[in-house]
PDB file of N, CA and C in Angstrom:
ATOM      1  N   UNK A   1      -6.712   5.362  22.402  1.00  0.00           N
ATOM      2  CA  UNK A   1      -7.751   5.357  21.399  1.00  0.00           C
ATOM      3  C   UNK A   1      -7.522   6.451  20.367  1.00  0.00           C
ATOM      4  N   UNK A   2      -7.214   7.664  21.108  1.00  0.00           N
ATOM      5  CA  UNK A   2      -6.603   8.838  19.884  1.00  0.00           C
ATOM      6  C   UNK A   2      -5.665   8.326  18.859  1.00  0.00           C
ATOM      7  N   UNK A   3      -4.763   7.683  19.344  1.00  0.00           N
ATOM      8  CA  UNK A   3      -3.749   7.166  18.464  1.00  0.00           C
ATOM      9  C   UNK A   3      -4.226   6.328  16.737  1.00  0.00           C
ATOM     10  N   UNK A   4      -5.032   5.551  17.607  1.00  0.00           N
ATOM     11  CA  UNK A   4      -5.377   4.673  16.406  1.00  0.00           C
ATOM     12  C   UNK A   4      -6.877   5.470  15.621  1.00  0.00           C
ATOM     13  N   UNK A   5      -7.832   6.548  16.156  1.00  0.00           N
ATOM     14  CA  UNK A   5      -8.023   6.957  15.406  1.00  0.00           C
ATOM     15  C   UNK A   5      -7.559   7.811  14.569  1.00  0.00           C
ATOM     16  N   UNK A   6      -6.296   8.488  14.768  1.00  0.00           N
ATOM     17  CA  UNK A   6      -5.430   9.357  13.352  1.00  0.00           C
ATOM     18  C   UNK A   6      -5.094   8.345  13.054  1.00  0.00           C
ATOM     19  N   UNK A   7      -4.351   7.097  13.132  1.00  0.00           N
ATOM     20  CA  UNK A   7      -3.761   5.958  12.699  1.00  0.00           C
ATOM     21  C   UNK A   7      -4.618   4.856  12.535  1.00  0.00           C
ATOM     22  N   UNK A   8      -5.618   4.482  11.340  1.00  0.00           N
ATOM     23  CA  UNK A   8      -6.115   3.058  11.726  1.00  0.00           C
ATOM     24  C   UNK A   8      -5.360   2.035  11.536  1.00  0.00           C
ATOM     25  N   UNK A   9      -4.065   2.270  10.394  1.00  0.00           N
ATOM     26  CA  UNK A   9      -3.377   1.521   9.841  1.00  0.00           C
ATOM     27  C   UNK A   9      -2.591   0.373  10.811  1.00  0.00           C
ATOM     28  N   UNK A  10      -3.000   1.067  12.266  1.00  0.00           N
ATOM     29  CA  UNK A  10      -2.046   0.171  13.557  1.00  0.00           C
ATOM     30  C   UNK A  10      -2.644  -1.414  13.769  1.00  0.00           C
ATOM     31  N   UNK A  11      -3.744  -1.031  13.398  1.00  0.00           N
ATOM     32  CA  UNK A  11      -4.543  -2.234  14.039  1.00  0.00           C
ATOM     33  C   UNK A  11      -4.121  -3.362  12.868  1.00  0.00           C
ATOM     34  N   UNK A  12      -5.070  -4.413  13.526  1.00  0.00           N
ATOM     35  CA  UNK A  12      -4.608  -5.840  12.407  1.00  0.00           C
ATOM     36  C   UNK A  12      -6.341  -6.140  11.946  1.00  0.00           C
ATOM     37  N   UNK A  13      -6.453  -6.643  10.727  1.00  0.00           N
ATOM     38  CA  UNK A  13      -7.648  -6.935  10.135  1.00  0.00           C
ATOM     39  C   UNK A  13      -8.201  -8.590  11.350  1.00  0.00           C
ATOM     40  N   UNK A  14      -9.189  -8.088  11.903  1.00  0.00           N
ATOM     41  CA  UNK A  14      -9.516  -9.364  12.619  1.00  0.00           C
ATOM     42  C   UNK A  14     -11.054 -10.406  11.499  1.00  0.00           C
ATOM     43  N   UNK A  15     -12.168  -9.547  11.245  1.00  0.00           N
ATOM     44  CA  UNK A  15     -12.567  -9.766   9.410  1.00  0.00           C
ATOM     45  C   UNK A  15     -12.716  -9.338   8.677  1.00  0.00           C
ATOM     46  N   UNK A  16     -12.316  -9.491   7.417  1.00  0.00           N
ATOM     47  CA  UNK A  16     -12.136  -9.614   5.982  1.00  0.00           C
ATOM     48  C   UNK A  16     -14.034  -9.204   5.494  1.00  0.00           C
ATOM     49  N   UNK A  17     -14.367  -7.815   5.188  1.00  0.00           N
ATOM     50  CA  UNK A  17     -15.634  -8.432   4.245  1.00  0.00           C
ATOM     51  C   UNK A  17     -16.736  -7.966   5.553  1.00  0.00           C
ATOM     52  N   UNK A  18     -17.081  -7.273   6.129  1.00  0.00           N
ATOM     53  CA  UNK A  18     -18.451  -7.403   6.893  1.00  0.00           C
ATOM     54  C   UNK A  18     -19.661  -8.010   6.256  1.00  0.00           C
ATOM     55  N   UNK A  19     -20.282  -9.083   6.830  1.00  0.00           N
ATOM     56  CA  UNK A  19     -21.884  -9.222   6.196  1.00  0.00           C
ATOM     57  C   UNK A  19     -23.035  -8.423   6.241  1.00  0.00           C
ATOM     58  N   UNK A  20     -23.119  -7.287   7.078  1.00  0.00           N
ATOM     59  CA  UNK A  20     -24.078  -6.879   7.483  1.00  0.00           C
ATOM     60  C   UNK A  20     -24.158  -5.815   6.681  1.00  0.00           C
ATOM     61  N   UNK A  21     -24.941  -5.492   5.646  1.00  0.00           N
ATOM     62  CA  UNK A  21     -25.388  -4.393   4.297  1.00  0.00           C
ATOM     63  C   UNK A  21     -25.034  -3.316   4.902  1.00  0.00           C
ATOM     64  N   UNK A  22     -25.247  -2.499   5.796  1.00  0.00           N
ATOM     65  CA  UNK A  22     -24.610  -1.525   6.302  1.00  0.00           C
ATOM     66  C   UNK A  22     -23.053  -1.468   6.121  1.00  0.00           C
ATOM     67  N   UNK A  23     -21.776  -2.428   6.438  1.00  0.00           N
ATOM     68  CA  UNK A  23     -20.575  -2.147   6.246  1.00  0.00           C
ATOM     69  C   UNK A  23     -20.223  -3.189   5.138  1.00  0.00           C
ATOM     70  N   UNK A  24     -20.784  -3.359   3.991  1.00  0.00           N
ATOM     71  CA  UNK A  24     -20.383  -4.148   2.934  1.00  0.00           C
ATOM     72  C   UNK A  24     -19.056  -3.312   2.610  1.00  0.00           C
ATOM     73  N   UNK A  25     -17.836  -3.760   2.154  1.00  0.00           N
ATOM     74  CA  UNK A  25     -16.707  -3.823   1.831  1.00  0.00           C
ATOM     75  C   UNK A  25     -15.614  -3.088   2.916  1.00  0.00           C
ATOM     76  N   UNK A  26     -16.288  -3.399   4.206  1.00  0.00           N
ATOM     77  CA  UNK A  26     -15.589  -2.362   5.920  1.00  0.00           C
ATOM     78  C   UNK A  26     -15.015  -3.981   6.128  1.00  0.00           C
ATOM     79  N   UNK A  27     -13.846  -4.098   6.841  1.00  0.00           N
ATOM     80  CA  UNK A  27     -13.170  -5.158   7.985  1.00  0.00           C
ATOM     81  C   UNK A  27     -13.636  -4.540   9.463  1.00  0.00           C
ATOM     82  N   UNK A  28     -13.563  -5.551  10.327  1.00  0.00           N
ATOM     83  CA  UNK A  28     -13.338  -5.637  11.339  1.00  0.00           C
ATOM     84  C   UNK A  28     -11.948  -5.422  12.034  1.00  0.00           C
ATOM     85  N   UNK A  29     -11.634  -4.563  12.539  1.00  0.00           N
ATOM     86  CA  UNK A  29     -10.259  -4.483  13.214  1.00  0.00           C
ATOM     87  C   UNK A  29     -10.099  -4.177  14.743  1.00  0.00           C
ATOM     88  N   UNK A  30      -8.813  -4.098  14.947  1.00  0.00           N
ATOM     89  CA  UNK A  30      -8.374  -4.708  16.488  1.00  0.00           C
ATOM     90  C   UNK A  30      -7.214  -3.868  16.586  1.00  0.00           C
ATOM     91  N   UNK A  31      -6.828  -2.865  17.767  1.00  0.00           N
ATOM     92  CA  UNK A  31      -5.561  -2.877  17.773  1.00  0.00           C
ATOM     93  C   UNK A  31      -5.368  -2.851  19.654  1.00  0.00           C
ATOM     94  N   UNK A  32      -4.278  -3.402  20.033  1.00  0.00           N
ATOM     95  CA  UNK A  32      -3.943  -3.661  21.550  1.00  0.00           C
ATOM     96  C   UNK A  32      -3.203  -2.542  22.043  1.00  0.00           C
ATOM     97  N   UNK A  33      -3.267  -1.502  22.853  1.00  0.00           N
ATOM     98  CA  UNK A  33      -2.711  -0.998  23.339  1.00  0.00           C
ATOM     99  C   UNK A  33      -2.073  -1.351  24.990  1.00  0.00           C
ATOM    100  N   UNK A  34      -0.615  -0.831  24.854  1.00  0.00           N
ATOM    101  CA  UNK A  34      -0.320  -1.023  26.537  1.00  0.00           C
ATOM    102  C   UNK A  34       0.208  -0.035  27.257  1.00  0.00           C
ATOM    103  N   UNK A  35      -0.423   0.075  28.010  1.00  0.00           N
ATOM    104  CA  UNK A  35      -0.310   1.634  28.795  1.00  0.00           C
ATOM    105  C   UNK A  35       1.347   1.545  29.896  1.00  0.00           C
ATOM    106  N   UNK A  36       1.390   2.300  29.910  1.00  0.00           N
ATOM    107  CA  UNK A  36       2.737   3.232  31.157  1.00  0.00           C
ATOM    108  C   UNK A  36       3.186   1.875  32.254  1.00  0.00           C
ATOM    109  N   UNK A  37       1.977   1.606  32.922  1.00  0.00           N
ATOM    110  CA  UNK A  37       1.448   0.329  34.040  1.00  0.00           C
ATOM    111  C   UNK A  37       1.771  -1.161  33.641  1.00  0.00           C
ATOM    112  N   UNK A  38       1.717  -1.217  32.258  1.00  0.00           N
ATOM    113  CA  UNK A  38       1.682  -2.741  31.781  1.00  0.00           C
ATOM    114  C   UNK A  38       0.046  -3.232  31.655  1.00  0.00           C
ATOM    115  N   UNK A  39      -1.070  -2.263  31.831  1.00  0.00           N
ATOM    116  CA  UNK A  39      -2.714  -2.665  31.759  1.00  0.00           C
ATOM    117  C   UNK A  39      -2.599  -2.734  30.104  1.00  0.00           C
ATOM    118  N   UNK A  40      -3.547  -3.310  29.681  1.00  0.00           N
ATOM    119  CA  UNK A  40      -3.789  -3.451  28.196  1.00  0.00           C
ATOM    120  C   UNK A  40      -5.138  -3.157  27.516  1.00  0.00           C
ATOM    121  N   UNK A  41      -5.153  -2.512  27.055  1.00  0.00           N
ATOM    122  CA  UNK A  41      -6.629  -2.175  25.946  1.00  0.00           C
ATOM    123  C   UNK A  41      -6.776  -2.520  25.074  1.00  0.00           C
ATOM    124  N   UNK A  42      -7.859  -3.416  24.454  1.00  0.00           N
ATOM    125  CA  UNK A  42      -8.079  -3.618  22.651  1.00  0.00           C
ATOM    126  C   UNK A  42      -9.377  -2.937  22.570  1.00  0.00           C
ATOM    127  N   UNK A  43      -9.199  -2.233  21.427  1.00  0.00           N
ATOM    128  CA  UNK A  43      -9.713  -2.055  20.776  1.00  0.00           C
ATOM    129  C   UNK A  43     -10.677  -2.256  19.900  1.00  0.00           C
ATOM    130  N   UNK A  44     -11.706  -2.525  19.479  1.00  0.00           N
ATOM    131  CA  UNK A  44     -12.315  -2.960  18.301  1.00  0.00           C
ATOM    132  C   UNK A  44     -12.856  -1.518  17.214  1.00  0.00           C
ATOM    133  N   UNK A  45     -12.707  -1.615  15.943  1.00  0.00           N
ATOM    134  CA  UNK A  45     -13.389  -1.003  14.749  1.00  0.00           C
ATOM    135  C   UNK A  45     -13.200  -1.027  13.772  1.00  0.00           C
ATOM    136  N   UNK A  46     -13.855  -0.578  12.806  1.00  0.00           N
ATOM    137  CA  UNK A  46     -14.469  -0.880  11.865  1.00  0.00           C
ATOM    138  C   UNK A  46     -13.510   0.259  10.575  1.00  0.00           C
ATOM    139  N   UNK A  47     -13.086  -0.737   9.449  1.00  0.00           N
ATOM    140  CA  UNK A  47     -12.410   0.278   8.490  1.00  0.00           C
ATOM    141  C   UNK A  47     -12.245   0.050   6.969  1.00  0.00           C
ATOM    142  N   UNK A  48     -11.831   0.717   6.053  1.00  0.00           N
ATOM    143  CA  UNK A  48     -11.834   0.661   4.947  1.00  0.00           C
ATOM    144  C   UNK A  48     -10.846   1.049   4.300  1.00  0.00           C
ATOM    145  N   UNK A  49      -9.467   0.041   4.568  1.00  0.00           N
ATOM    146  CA  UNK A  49      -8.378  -0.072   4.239  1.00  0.00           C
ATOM    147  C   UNK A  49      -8.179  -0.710   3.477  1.00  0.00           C
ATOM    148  N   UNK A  50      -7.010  -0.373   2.456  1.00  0.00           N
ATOM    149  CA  UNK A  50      -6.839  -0.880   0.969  1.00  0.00           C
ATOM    150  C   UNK A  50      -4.990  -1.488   1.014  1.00  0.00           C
ATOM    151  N   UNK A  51      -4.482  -0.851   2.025  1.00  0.00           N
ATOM    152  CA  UNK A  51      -2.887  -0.629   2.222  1.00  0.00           C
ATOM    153  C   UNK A  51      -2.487  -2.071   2.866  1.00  0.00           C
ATOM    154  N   UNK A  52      -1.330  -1.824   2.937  1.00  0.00           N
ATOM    155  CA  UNK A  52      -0.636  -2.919   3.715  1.00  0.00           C
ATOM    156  C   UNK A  52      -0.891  -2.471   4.995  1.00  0.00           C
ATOM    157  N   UNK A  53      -1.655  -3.323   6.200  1.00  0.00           N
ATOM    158  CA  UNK A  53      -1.640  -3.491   7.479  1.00  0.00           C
ATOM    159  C   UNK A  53      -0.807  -4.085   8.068  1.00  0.00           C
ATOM    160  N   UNK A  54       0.079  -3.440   8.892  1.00  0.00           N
ATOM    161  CA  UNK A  54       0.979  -4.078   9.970  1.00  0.00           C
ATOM    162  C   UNK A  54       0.352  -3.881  11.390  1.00  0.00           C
ATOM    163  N   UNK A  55       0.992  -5.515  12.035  1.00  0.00           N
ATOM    164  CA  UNK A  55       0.439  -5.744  13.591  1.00  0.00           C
ATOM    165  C   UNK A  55       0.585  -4.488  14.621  1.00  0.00           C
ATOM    166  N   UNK A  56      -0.136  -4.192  15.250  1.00  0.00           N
ATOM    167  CA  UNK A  56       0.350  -3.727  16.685  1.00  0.00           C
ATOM    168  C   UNK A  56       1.410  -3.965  17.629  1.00  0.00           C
TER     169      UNK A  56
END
């Protein structure tokens, strides 16, 4: 989770545009992490990226 909060850029836009007046012009994002074990974590939050996003 540290990772991708210095980095949001990891994650992938899952939506475009929030509706809810509170995050008008925020996406929805996602990024998957996989630990040491092979267990997996996603992520979900919220961001205000303008850049080119690349996948996880």
């Amino acid at each position: 989770m540290e990772e991708t909060m210095f980095n949001s850029t990891l994650g992938k836009t899952m939506m475009t545009g929030m509706k809810d007046s509170c995050w008008l012009g925020w996406n929805k994002m996602q990024c998957t992490h996989t630990a040491l074990d092979g267990t997996k974590t996603t992520i979900h939050y919220v961001g205000k990226i303008k850049w080119y996003l690349k996948s996880c």
